[in-house]
C-alpha atoms as a PDB file:
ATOM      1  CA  UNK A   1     -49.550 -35.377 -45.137  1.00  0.00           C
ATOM      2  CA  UNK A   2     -49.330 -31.870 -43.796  1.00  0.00           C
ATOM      3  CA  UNK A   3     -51.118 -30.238 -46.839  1.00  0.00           C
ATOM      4  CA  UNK A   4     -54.271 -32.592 -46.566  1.00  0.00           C
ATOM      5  CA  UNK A   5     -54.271 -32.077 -42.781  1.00  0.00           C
ATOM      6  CA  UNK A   6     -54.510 -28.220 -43.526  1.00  0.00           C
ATOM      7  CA  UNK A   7     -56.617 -28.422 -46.698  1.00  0.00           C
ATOM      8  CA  UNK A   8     -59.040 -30.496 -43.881  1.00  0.00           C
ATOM      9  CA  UNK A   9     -58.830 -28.665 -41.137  1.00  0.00           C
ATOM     10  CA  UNK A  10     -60.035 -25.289 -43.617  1.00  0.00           C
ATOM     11  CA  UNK A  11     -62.421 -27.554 -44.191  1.00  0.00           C
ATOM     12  CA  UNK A  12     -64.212 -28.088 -41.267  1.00  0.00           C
ATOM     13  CA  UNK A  13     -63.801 -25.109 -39.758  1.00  0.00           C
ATOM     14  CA  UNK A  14     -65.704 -23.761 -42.983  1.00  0.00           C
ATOM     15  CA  UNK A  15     -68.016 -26.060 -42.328  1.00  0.00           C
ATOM     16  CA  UNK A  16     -68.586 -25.104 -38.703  1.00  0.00           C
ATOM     17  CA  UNK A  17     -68.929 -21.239 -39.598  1.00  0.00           C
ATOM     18  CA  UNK A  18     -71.428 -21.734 -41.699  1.00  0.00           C
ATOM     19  CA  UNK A  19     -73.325 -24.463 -40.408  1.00  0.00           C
ATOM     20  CA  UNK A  20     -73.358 -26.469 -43.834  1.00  0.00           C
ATOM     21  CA  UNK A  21     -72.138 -29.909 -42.549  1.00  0.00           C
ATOM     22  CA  UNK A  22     -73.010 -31.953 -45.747  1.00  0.00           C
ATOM     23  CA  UNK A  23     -73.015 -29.993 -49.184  1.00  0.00           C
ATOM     24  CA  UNK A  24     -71.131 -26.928 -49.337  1.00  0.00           C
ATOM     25  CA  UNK A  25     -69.026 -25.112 -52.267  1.00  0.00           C
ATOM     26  CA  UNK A  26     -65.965 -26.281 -50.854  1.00  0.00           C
ATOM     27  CA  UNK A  27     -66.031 -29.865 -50.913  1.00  0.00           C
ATOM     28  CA  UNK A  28     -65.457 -30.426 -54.529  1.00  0.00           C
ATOM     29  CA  UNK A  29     -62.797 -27.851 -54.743  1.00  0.00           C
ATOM     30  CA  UNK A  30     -61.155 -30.299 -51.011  1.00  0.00           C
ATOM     31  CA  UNK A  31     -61.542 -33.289 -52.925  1.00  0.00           C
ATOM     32  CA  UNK A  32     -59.891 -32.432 -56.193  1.00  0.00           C
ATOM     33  CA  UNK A  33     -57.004 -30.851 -53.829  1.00  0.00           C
ATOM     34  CA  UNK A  34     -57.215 -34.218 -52.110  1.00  0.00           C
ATOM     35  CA  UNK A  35     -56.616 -36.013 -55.598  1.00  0.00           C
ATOM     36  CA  UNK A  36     -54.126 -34.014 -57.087  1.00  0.00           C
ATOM     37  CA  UNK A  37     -52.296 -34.213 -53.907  1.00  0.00           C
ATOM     38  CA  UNK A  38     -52.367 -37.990 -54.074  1.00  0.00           C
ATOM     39  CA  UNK A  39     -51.023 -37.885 -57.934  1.00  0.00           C
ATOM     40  CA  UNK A  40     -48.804 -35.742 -57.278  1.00  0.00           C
ATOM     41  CA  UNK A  41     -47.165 -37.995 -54.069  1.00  0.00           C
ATOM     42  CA  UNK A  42     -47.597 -40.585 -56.892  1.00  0.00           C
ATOM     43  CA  UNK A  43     -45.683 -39.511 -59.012  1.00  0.00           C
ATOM     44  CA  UNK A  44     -42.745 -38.120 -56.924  1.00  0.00           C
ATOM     45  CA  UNK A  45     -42.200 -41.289 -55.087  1.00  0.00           C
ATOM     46  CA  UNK A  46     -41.900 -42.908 -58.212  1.00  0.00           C
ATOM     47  CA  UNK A  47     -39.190 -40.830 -59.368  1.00  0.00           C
ATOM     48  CA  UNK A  48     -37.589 -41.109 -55.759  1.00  0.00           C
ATOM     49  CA  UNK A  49     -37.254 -44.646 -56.308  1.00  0.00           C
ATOM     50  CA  UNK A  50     -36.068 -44.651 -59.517  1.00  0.00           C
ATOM     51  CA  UNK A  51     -33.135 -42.240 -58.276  1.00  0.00           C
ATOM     52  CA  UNK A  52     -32.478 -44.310 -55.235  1.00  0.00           C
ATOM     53  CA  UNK A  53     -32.282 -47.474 -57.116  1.00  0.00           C
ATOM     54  CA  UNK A  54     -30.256 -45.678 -59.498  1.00  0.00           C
ATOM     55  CA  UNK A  55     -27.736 -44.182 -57.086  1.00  0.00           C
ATOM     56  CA  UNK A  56     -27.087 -47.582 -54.714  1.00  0.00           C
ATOM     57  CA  UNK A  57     -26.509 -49.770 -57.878  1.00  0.00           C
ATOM     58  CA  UNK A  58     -29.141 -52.289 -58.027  1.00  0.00           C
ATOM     59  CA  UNK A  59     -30.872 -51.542 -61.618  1.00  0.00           C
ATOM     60  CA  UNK A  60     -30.148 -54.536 -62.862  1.00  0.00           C
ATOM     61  CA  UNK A  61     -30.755 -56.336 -59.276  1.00  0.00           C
ATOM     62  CA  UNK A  62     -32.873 -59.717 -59.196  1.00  0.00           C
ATOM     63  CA  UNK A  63     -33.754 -61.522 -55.564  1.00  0.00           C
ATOM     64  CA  UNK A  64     -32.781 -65.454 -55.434  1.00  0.00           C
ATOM     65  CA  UNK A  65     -35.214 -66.561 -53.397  1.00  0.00           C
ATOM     66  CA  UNK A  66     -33.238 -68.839 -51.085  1.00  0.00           C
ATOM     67  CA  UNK A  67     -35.351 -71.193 -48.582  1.00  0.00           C
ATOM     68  CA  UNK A  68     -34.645 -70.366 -44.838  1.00  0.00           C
ATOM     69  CA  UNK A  69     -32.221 -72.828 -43.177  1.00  0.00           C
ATOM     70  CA  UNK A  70     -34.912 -74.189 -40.938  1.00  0.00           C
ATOM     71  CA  UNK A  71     -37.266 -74.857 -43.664  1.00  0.00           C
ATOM     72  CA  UNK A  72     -37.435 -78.543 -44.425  1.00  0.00           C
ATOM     73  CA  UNK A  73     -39.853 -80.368 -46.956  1.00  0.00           C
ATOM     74  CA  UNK A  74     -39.320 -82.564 -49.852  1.00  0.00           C
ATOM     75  CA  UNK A  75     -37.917 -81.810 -53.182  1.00  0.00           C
ATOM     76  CA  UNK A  76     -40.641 -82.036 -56.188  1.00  0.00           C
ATOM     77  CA  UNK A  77     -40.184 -81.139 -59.776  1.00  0.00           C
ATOM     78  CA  UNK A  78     -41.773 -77.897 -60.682  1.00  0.00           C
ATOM     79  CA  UNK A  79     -42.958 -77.605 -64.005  1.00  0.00           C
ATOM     80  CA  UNK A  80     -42.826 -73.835 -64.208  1.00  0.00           C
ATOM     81  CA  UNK A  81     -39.221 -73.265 -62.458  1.00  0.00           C
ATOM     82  CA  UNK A  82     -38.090 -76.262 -64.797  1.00  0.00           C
ATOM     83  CA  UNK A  83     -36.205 -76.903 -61.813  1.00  0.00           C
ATOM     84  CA  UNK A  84     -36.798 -79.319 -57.898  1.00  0.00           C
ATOM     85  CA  UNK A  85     -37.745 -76.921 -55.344  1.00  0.00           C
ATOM     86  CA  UNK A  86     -38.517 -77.832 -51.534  1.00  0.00           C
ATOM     87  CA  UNK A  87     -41.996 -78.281 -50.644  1.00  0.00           C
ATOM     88  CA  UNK A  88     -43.779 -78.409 -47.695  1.00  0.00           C
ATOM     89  CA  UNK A  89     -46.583 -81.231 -47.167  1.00  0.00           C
ATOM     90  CA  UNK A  90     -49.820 -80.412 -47.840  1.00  0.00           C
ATOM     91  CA  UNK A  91     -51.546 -82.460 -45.505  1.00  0.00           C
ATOM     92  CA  UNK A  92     -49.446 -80.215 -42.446  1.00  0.00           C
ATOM     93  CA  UNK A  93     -50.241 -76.885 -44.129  1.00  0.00           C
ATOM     94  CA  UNK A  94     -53.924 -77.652 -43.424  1.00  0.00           C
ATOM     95  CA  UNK A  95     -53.262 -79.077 -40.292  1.00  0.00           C
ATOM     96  CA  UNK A  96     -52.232 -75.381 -39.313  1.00  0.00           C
ATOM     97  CA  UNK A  97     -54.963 -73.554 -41.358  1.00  0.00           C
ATOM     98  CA  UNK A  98     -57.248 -75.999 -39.355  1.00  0.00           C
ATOM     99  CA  UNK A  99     -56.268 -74.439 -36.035  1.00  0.00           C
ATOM    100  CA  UNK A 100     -55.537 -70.475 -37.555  1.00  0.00           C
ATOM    101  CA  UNK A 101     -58.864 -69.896 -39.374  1.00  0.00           C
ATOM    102  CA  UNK A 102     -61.699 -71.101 -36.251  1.00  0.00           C
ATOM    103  CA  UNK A 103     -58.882 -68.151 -34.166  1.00  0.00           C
ATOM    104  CA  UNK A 104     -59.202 -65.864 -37.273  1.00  0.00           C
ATOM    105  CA  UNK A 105     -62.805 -65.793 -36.811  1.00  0.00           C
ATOM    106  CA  UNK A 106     -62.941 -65.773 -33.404  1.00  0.00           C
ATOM    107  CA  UNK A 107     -61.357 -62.989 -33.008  1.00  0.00           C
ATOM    108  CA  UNK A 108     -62.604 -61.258 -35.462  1.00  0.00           C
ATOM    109  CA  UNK A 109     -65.835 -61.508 -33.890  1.00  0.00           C
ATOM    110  CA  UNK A 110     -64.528 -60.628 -30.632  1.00  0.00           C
ATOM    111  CA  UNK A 111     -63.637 -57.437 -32.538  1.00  0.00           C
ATOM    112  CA  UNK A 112     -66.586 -56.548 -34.123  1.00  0.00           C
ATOM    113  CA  UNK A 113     -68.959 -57.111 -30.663  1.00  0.00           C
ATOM    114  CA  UNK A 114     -66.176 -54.553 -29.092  1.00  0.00           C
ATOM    115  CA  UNK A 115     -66.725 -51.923 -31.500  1.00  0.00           C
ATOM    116  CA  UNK A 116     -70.801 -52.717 -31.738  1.00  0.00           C
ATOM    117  CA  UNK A 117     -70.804 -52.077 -28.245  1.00  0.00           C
ATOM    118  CA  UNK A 118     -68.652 -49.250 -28.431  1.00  0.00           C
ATOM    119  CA  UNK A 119     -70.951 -47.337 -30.690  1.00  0.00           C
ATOM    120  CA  UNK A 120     -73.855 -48.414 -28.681  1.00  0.00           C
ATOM    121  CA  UNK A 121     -72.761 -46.854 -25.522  1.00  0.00           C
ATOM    122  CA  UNK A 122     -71.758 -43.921 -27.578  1.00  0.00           C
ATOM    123  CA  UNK A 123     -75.361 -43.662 -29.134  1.00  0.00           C
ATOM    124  CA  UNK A 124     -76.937 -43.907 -25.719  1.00  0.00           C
ATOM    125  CA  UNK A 125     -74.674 -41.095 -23.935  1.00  0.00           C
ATOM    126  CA  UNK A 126     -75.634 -38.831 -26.897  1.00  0.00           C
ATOM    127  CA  UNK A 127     -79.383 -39.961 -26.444  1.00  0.00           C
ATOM    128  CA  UNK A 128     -78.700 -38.719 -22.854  1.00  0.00           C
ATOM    129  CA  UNK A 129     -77.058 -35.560 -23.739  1.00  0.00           C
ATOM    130  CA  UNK A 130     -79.630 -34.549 -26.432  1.00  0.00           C
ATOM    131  CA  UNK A 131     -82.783 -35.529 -23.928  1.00  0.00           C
ATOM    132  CA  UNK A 132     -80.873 -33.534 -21.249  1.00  0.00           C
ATOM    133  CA  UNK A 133     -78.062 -31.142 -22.099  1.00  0.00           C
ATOM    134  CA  UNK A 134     -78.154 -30.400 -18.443  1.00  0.00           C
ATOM    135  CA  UNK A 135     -77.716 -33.087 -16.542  1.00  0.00           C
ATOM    136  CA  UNK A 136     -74.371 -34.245 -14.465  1.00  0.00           C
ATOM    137  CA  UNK A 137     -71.885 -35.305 -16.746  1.00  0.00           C
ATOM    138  CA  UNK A 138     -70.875 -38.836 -14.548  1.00  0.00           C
ATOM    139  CA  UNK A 139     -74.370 -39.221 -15.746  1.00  0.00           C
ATOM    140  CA  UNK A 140     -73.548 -39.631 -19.630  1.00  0.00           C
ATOM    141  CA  UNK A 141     -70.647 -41.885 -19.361  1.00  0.00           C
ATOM    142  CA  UNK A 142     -72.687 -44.709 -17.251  1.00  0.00           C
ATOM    143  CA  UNK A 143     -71.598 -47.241 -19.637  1.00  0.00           C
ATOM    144  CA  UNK A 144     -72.221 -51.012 -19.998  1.00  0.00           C
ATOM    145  CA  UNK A 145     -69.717 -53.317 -21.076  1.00  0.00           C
ATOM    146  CA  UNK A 146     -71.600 -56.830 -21.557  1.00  0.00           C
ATOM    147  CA  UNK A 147     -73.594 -58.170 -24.250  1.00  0.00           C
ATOM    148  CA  UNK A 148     -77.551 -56.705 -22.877  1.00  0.00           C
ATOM    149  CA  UNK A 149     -76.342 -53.622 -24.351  1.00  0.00           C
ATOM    150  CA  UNK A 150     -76.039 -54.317 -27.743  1.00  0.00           C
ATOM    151  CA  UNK A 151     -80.003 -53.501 -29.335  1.00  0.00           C
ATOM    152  CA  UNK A 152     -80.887 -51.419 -26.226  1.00  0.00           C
ATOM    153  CA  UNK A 153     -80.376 -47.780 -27.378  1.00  0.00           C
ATOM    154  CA  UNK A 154     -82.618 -45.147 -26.377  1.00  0.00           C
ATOM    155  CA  UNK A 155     -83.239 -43.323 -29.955  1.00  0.00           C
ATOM    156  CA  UNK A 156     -81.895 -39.880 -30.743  1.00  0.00           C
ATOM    157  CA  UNK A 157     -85.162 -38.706 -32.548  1.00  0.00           C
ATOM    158  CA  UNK A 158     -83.866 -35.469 -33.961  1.00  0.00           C
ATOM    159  CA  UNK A 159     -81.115 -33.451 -33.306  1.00  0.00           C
ATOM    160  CA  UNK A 160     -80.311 -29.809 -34.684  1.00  0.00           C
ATOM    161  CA  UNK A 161     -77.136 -28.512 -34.181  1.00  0.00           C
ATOM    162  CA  UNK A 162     -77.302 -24.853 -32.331  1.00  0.00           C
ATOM    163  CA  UNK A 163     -74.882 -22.429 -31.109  1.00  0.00           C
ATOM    164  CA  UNK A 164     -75.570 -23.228 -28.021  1.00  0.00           C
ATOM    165  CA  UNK A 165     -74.564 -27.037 -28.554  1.00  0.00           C
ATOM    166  CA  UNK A 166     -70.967 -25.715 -30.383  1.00  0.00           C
ATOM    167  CA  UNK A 167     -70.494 -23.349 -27.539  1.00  0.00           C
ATOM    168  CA  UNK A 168     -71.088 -25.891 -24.573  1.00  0.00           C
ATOM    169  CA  UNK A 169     -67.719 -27.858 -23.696  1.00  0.00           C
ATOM    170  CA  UNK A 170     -70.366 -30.812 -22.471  1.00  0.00           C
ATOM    171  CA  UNK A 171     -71.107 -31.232 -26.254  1.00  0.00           C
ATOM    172  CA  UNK A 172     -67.399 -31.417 -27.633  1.00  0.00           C
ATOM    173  CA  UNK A 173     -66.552 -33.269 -24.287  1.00  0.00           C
ATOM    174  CA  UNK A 174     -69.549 -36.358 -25.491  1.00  0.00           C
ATOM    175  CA  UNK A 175     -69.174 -35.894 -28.970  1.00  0.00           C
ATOM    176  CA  UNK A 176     -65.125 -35.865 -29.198  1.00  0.00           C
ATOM    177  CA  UNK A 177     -63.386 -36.659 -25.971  1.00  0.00           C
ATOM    178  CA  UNK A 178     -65.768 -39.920 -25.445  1.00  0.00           C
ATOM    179  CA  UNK A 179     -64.476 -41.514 -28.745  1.00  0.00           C
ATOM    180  CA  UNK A 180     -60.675 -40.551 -28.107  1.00  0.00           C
ATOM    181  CA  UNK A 181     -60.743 -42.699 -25.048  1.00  0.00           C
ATOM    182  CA  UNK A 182     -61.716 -45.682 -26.409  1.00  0.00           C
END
């Protein structure tokens, strides 16, 4: 990963030189680095492998699956092992999907209201930076943690990015620190 995290960090700071942040030259040229990068990983782990699996003897190497020692079910004829396998009961599989999916989703929501309010603090200290680049910074990073905040952004109308923003630590310190800590 250390050529990528090279090839990117040419990237960007091409991209900050010349104040192109979207379409520049080098992009395609990045992301056709980027790909054969990838191929080339690819490729050479595949050959690792092979030489690995090779050298420790297990070409020819196929897993019995054995059932753990605490597994207990009934036997029932399966009709593409050709063979009785243990099974567990259907009825107490969804007995337990019963009670894991309402947490699945639960917490998955939990999740995604974190991060929505996340970026919506995030949007409003940037609103407050861009309206006021000079203000205190325990200013910008009032943030609200319940639920009022989510919808109640003040709107970052337009923003153009100057030397003066890219030379003021307050700008790296709202745009990049903020984000780290959370």
């Amino acid at each position: 990963l250390v050529i990528p995290s090279l090839l990117g960090i040419v990237v960007s700071l091409y991209q900050l030189f010349t104040q192109r942040w979207e379409d520049n030259e080098i992009l395609p040229l990045f992301s056709f680095a980027i790909m054969v990068w990838s191929f080339h990983v690819m490729i050479s782990w595949r050959q690792r492998q092979n030489d690995l699996t090779y050298r420790w003897g297990s070409m020819k190497y196929q897993e019995d699956e054995t059932p753990r020692p605490q597994f207990y079910g009934n036997f029932k004829y399966c009709h593409v092992e050709k063979r009785s396998v243990l099974t567990y009961p259907s009825w107490k599989r969804w007995v337990k999907y019963s009670i894991s999916f309402p947490l699945t989703v639960m917490f998955t929501a939990m999740a995604f209201l974190g991060i929505i309010m996340i970026y919506t603090n995030r949007d409003n200290m940037l609103a407050k930076y861009f309206g006021d680049p000079e203000q205190n910074v325990g200013d910008l990073f009032d943030l609200s943690w319940n639920l009022s905040i989510i919808g109640k952004t003040d709107a970052i109308v337009s923003v153009d990015l100057s030397k003066e923003h890219l030379q003021n630590p307050k700008f790296w310190g709202t745009v990049g620190f903020f984000p780290c800590l959370i």
